[in-house]
Every structure is written in structure tokens, then in C-alpha cells.
N, C-alpha and C. Protein backbone atom coordinates (compact mmCIF):
# COMPACT_ATOMS: atom_id res chain seq x y z
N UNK A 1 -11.19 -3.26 -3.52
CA UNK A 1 -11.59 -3.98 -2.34
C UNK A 1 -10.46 -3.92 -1.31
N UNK A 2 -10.91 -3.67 0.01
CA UNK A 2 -9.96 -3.44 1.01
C UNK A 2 -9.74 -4.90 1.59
N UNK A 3 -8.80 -5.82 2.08
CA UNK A 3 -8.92 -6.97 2.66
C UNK A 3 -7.39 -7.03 3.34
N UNK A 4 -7.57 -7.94 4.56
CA UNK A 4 -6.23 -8.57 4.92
C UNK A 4 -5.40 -8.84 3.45
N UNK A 5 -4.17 -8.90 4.38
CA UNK A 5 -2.73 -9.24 3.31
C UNK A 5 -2.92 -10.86 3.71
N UNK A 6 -1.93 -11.52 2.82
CA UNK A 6 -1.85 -12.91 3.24
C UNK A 6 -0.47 -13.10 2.49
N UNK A 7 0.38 -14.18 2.95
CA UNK A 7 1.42 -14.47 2.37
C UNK A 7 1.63 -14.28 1.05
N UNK A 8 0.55 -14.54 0.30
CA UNK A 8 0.73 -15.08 -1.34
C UNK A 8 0.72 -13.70 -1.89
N UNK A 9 0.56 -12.56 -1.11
CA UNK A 9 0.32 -10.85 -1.43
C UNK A 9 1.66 -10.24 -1.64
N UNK A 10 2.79 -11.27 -0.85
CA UNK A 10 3.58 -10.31 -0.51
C UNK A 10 4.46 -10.29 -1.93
N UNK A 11 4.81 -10.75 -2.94
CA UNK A 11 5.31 -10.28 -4.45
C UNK A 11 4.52 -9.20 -4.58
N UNK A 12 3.50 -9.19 -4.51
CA UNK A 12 2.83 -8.24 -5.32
C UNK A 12 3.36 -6.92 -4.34
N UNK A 13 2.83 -7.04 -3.13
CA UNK A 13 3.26 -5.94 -2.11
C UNK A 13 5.06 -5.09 -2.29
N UNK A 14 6.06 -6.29 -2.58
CA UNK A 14 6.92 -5.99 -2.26
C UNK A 14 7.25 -5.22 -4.60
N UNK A 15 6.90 -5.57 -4.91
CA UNK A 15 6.62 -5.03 -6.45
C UNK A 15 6.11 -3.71 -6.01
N UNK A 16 5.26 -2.94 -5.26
CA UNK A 16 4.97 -1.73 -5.31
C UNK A 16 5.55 -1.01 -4.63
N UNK A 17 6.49 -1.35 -3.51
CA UNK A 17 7.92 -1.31 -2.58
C UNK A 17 9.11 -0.55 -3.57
N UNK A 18 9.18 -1.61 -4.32
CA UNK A 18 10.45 -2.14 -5.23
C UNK A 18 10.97 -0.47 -5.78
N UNK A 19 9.90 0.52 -6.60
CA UNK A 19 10.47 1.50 -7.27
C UNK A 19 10.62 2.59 -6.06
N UNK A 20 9.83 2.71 -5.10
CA UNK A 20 9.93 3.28 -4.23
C UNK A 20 11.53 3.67 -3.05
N UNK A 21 12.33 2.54 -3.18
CA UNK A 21 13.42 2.03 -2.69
C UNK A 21 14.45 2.79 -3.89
N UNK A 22 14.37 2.26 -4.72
CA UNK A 22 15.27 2.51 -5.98
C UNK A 22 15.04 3.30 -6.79
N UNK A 23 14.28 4.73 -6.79
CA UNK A 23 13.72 5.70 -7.10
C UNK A 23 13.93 6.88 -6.53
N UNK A 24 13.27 6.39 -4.99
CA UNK A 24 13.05 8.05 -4.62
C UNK A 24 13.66 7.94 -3.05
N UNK A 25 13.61 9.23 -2.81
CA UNK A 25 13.90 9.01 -0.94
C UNK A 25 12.77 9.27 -0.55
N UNK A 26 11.77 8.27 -0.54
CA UNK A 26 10.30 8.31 0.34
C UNK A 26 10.60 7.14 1.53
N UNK A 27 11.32 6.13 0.81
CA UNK A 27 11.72 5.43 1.91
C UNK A 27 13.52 5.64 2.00
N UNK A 28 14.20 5.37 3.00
CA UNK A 28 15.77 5.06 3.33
C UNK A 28 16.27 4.13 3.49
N UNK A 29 15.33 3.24 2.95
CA UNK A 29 15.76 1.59 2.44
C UNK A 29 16.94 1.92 1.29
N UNK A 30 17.88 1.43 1.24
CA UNK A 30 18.95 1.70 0.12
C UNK A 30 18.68 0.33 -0.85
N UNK A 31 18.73 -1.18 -0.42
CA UNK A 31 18.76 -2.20 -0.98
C UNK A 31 17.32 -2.61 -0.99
N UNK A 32 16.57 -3.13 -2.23
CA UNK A 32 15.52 -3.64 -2.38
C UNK A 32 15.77 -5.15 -1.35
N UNK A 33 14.76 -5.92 -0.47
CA UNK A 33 14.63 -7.06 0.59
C UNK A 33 14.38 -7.87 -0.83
N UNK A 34 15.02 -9.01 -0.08
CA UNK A 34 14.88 -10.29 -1.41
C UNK A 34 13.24 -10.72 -0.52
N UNK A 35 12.86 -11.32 -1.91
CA UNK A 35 11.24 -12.07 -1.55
C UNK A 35 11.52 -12.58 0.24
N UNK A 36 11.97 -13.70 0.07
CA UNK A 36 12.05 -14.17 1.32
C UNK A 36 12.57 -13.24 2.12
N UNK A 37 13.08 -12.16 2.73
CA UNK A 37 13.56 -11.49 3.34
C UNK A 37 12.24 -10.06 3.87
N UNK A 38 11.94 -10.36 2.22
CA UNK A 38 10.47 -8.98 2.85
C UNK A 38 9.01 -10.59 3.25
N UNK A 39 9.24 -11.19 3.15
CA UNK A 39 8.12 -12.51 3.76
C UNK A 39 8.59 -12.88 5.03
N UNK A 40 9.55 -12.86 5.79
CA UNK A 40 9.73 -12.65 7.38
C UNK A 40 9.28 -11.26 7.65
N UNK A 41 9.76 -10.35 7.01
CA UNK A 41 9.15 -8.76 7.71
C UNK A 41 7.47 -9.01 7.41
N UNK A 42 6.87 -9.18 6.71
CA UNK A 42 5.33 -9.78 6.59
C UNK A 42 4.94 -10.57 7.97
N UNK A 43 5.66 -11.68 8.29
CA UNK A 43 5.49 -12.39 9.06
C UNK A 43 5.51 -12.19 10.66
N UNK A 44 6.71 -11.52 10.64
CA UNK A 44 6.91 -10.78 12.48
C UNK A 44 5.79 -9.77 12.65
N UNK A 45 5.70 -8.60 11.61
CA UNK A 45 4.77 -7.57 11.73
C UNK A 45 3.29 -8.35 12.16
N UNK A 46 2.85 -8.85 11.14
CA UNK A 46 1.41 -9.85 11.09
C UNK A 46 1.17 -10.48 12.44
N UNK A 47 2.27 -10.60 12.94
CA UNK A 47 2.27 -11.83 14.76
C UNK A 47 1.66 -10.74 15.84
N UNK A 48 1.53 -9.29 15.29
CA UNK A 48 1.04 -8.51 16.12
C UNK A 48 -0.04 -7.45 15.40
N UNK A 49 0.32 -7.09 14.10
CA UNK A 49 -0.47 -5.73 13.45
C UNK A 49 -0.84 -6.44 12.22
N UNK A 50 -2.22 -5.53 12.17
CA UNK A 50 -3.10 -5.87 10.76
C UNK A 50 -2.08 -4.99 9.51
N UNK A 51 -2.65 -5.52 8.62
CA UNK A 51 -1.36 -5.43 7.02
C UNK A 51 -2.40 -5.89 6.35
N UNK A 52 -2.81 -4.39 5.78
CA UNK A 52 -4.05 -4.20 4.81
C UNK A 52 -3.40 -4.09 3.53
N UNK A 53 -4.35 -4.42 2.36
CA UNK A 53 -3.92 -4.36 1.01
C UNK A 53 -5.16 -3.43 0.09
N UNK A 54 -5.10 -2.83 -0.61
CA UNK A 54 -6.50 -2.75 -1.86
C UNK A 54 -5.96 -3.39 -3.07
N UNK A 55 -7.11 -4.44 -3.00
CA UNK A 55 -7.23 -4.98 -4.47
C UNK A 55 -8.46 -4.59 -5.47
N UNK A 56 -7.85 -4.05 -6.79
CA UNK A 56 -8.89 -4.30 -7.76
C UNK A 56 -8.69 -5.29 -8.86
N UNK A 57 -9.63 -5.47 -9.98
CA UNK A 57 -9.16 -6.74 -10.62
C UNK A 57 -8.41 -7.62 -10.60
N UNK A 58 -7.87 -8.38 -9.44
CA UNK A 58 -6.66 -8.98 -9.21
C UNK A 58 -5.49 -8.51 -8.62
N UNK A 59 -5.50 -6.87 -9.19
CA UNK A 59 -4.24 -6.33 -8.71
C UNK A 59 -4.12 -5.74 -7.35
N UNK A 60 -2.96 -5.82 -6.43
CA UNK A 60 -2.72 -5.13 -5.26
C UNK A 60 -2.26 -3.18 -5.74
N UNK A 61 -3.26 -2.91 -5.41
CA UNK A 61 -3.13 -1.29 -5.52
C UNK A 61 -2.05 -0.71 -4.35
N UNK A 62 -2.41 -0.91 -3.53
CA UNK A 62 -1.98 -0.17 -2.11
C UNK A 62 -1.82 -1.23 -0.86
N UNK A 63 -1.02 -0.68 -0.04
CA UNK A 63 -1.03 -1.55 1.15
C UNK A 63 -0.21 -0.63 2.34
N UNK A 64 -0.99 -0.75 3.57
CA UNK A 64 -1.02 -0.26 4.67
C UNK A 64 -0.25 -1.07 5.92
N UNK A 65 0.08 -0.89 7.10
CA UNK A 65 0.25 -1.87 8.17
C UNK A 65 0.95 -0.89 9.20
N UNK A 66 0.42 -1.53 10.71
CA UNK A 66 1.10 -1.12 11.88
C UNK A 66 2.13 -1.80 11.89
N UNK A 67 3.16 -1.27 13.08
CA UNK A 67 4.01 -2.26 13.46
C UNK A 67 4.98 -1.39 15.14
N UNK A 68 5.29 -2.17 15.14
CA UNK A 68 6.08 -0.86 16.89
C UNK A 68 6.47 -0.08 16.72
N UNK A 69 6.51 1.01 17.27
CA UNK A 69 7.03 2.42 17.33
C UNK A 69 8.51 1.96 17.50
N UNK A 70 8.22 1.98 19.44
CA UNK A 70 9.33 1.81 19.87
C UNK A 70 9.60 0.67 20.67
N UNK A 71 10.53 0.33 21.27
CA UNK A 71 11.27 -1.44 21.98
C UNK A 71 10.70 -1.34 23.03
N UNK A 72 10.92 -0.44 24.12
CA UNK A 72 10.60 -0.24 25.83
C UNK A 72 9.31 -0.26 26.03
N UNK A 73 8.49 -0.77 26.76
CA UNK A 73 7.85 -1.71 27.72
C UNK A 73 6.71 0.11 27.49
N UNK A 74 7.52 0.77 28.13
CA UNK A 74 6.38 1.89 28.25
C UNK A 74 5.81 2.70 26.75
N UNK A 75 6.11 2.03 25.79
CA UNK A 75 5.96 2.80 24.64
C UNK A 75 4.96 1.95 24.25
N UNK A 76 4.70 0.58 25.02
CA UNK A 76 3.68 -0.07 24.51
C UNK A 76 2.39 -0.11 23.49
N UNK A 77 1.82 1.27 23.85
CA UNK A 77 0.44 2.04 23.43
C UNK A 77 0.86 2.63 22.38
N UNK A 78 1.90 2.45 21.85
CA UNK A 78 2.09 3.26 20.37
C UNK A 78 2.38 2.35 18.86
N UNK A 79 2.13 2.60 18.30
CA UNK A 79 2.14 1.89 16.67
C UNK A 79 3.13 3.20 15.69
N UNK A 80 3.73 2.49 14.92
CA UNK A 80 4.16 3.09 13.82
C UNK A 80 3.44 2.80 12.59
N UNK A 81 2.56 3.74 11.82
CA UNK A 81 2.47 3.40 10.42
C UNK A 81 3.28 3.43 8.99
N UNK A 82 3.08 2.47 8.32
CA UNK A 82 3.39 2.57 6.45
C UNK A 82 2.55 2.55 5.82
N UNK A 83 2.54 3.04 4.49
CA UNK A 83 1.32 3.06 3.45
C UNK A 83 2.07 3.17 2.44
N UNK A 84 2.33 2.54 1.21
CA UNK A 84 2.19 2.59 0.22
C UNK A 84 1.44 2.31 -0.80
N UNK A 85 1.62 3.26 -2.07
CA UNK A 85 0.54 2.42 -3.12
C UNK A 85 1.53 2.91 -4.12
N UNK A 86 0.62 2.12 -5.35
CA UNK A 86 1.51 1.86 -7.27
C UNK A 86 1.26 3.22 -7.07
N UNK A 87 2.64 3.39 -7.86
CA UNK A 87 3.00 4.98 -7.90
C UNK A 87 1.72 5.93 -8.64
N UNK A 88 1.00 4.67 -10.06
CA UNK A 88 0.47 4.99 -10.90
C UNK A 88 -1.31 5.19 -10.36
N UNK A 89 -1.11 4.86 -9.02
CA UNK A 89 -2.67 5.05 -8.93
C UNK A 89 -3.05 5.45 -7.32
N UNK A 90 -2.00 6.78 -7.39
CA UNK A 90 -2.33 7.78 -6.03
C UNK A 90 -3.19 8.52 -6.52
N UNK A 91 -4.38 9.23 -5.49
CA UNK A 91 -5.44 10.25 -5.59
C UNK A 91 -6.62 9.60 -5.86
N UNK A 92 -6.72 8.23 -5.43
CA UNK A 92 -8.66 7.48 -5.96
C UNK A 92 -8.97 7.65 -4.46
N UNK A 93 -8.48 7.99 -3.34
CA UNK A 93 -9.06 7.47 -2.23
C UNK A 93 -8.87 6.45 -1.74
N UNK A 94 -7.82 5.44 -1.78
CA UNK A 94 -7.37 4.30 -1.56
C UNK A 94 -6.34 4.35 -0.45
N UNK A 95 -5.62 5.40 -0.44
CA UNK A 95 -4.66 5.75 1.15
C UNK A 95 -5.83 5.83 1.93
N UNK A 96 -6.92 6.89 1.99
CA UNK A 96 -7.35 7.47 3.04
C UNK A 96 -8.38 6.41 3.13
N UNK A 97 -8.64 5.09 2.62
CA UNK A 97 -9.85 4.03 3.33
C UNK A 97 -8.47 3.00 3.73
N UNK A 98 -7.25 2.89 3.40
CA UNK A 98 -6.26 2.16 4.17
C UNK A 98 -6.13 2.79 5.31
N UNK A 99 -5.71 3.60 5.41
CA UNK A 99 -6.03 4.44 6.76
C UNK A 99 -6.88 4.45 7.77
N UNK A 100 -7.78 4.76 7.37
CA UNK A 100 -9.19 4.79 8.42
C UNK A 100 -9.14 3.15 8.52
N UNK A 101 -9.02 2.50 8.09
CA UNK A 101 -9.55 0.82 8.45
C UNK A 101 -8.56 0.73 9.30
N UNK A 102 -7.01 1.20 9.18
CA UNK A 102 -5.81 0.61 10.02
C UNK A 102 -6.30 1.50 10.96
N UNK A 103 -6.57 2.50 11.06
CA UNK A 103 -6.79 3.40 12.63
C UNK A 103 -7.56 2.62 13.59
N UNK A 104 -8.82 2.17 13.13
CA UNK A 104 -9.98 1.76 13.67
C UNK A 104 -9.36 0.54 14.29
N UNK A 105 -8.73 -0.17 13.39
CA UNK A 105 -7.91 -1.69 13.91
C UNK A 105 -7.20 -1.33 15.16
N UNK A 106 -6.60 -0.54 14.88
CA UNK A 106 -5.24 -0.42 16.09
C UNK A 106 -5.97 0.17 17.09
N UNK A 107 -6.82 0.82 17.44
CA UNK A 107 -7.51 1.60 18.23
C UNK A 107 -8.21 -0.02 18.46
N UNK A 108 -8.94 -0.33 18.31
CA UNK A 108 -9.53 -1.83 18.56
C UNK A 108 -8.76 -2.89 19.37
N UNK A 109 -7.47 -3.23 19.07
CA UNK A 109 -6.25 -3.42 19.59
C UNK A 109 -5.89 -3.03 20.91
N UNK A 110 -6.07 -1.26 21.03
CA UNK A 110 -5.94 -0.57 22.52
C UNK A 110 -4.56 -0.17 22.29
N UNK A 111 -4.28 0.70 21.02
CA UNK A 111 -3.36 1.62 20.46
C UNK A 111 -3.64 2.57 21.47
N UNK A 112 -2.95 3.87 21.50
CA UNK A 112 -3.51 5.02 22.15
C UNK A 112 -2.69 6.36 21.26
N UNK A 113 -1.50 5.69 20.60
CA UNK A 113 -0.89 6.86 19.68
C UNK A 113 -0.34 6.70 18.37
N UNK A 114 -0.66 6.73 17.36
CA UNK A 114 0.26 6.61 16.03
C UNK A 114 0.89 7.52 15.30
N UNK A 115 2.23 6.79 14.74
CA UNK A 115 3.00 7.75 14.69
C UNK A 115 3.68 7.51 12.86
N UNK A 116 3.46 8.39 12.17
CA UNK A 116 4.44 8.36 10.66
C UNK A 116 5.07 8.50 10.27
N UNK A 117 6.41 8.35 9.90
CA UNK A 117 7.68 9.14 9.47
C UNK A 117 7.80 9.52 8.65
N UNK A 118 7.70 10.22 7.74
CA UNK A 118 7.73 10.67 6.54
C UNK A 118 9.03 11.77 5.88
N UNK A 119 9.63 11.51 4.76
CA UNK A 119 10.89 12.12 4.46
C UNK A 119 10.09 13.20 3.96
N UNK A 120 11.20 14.27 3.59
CA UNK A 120 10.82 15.55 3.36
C UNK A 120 10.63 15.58 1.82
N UNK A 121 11.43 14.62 1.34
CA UNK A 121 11.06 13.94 -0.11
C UNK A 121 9.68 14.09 -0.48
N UNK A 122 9.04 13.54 0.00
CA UNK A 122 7.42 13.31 0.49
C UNK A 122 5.92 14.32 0.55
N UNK A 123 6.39 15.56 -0.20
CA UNK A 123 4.78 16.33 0.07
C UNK A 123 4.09 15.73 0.07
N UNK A 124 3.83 15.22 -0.87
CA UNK A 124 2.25 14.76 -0.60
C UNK A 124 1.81 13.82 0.72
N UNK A 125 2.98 12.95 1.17
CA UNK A 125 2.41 12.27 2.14
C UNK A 125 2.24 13.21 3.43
N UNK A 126 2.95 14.56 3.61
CA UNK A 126 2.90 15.16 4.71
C UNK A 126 1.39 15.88 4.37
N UNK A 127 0.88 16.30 3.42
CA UNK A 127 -0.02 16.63 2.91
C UNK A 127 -1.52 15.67 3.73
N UNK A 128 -0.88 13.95 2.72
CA UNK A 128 -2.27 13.27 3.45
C UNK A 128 -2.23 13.06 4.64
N UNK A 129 -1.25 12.88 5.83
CA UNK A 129 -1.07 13.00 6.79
C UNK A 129 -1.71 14.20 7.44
N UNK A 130 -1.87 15.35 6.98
CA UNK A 130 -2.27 16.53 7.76
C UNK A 130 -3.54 16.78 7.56
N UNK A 131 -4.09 16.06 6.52
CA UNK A 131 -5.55 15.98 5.97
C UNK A 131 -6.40 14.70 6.55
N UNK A 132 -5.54 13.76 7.11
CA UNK A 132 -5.73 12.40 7.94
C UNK A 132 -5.76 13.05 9.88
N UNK A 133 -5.64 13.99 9.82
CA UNK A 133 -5.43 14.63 11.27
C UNK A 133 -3.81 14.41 11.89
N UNK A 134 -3.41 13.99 11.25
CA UNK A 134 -2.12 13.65 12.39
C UNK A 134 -1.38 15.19 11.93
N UNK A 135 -0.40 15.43 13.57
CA UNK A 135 0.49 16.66 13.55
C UNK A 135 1.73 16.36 13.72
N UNK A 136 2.63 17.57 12.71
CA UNK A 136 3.60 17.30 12.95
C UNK A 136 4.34 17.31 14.55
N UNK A 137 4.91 16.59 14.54
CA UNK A 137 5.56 16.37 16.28
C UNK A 137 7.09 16.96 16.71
N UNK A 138 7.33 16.51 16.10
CA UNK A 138 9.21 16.68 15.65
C UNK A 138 9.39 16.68 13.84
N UNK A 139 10.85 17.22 14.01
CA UNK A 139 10.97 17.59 12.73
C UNK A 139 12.62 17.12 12.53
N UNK A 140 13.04 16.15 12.46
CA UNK A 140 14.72 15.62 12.15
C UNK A 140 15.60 16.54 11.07
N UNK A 141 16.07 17.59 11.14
CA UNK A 141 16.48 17.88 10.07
C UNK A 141 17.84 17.60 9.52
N UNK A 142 17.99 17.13 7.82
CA UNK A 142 19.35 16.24 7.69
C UNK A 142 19.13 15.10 7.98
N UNK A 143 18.61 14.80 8.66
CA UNK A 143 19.30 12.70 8.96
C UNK A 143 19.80 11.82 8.08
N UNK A 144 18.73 11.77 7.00
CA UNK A 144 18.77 10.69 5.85
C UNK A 144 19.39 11.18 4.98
N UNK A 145 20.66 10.40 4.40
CA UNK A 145 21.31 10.64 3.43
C UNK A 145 20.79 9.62 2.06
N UNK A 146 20.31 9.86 1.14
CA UNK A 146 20.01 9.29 -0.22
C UNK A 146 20.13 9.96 -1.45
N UNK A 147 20.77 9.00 -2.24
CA UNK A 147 20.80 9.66 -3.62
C UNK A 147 21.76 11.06 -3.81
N UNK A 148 22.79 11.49 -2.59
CA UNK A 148 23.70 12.08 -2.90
C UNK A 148 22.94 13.47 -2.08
N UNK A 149 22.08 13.44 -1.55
CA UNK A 149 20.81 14.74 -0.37
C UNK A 149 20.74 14.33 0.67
N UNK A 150 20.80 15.25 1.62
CA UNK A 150 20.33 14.83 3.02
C UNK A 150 18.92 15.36 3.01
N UNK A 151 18.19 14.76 3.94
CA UNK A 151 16.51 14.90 3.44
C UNK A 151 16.09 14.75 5.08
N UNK A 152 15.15 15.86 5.77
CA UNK A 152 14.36 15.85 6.67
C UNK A 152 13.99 14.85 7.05
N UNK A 153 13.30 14.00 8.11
CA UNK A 153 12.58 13.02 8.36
C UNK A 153 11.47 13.71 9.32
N UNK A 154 10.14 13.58 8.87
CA UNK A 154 8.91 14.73 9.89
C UNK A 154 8.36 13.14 10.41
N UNK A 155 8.31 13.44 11.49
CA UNK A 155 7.41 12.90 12.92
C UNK A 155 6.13 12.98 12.68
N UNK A 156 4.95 12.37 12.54
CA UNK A 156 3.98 12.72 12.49
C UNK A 156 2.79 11.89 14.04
N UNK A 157 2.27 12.53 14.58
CA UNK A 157 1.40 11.87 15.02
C UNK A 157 0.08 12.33 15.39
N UNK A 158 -0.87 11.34 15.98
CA UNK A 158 -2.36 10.89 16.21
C UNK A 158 -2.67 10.22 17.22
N UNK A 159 -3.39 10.96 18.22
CA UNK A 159 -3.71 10.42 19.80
C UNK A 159 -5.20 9.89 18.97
N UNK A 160 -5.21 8.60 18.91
CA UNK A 160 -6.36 7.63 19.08
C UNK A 160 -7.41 7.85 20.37
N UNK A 161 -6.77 7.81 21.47
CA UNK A 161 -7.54 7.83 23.02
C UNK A 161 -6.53 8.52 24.16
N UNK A 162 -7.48 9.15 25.07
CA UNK A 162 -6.96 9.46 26.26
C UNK A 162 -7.19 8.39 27.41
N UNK A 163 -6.24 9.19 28.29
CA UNK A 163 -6.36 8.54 29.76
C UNK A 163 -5.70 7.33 30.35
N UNK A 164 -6.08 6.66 31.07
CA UNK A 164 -4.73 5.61 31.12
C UNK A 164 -5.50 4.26 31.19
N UNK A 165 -4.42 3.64 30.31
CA UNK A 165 -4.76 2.30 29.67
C UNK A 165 -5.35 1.49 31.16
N UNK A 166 -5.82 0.09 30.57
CA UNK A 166 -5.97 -0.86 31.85
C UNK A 166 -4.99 -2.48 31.35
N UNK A 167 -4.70 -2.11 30.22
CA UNK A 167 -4.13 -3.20 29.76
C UNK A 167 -3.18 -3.28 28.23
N UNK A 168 -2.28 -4.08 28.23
CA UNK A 168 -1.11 -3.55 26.82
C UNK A 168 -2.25 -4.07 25.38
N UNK A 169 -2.19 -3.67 24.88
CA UNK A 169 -2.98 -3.55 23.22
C UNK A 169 -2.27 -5.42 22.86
N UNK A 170 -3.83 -5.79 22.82
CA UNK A 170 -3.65 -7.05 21.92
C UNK A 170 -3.38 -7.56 20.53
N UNK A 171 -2.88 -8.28 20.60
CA UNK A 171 -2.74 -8.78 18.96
C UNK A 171 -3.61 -8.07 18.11
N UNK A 172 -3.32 -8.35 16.88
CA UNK A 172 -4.63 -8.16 15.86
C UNK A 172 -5.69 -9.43 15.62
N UNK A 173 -5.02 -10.66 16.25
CA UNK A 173 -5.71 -11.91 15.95
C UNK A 173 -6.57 -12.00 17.17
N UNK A 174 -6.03 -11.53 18.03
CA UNK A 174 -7.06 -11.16 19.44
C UNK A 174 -8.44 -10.68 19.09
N UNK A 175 -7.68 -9.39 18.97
CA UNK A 175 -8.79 -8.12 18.43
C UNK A 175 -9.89 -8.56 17.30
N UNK A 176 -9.49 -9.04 16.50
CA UNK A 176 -10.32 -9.62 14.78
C UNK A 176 -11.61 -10.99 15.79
N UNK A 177 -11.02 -11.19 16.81
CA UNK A 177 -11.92 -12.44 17.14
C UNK A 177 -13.02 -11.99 18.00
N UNK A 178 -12.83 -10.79 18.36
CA UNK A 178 -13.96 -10.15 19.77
C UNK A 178 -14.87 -9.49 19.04
């Protein structure tokens, strides 16, 4: 089941985080966020972008969310995505309906571009990314140092809409109410 995140998600969320950090270079997080520390990042993100989860039997499978690209005023129209899921249960189709629900959201919102970062660590996500439509944009090579490798960082993005806005992209609590 696909549904909003809610506070009481975020152990579980930050548990499927956890090996990801201290494992691999998919993310360049070096230090796992203490509970309370990843429950403010829940909290600021949420004040603007939807933060999807899949649950089955209880358990949080996967979880998705926008959040800003970039700081300046004119970058407004853009979102950055994340997606993770339990390491143990990639390939059901559970990225690509987190996906499509967060697209549709942010586009709803009055997104106009999203953008993914993905380490070079990462086939497969450059994989679902290119199978999700987004193109590579830029290509960082070297940046991230982890685990004793310097590792690519690929740009990915997805024009939602053309033409020019009439107004900056609303909340998600905006958007969820119209």
C-alpha cells in the first residue's frame, strides 16, 4: 500500500536509510542521523513536499520524497528527488509506483523540473531513472569520496511542464486540499 509518511514512520524509514549510509556509497551520508535528527529532516521537508512510504503487512518497504533542488528564488520550479527501499525487496515495482505518485504530486504542486543525484555506485538506480524517463544532465566526475573511492555523482533530470509558470509551486498541504 502506497500512503503518506507520518511521524511515527520515521524509525522505520530511517531503519531502511541506516544500511544504506554504512554499507554502500549510494548515499554520501558518512554518519547514520540520530532518530531525532532524521525527525526534523522529516519535518522541514513535509512543511513543503509529499514523503511517500509503501507499506505491506505492517512493514515500511520503500519510501520516496521531494524536497529543493536549489536556495535561489529562481530555481523555485525545481524539486530534488530520494527513493529508497529495504535492500531485500528491490524489483516488485514499488520504486516505480513511488515515483509516479511523487511525480504526479509535485507536478500538482506546479513543479516544472526534477532532478536525481545518483552515485555511480548506483546502476541500478541510473538504470530506473532512465527507464522512469529522466536524462542524464551532467555528470560530476570524482566528487564523492567514500569508503576509501572517489565515485561519480550523475545529474539526472525530468521536465514535468513547459512554458512559463504564473505562480511559485504550492505546498503539498495546499495542493492535497484542491
Amino acid at each position: 500500500m502506497l500512503r503518506d509518511a507520518t511521524i511515527q514512520d520515521v524509525p522505520a524509514i530511517l531503519d531502511i536509510y541506516r544500511p544504506y549510509i554504512l554499507n554502500t556509497a549510494i548515499t554520501f551520508e558518512y554518519d547514520v542521523p540520530t532518530l531525532a535528527q532524521f525527525e526534523d529532516r522529516f519535518r522541514a521537508i513535509t512543511r513543503e513536499f509529499p514523503w511517500l512510504v509503501w507499506e505491506e503487512n505492517g512493514e515500511i518497504l520503500g519510501y520516496a520524497y521531494g524536497s529543493r533542488a536549489f536556495e535561489r528564488a529562481a530555481y523555485g520550479w525545481d524539486a530534488d528527488l530520494s527513493i529508497y527501499l529495504r535492500q531485500s525487496r528491490s524489483g516488485r515495482g514499488i520504486g516505480r509506483a513511488l515515483y509516479e505518485t511523487l511525480e504526479q504530486r509535485l507536478a500538482a504542486q506546479g513543479y516544472y523540473v526534477l532532478y536525481a543525484l545518483v552515485t555511480s555506485a548506483n546502476a541500478g538506480s541510473c538504470a530506473f531513472h532512465e527507464a522512469m524517463g529522466y536524462r542524464e544532465a551532467v555528470r560530476l566526475p570524482a566528487c564523492g569520496f567514500k569508503f576509501g573511492q572517489w565515485y561519480d555523482v550523475i545529474w539526472y533530470e525530468k521536465r514535468l511542464k513547459t512554458g512559463n509558470p504564473e505562480q511559485f509551486p504550492i505546498s503539498w498541504a495546499q495542493a492535497s486540499r484542491l
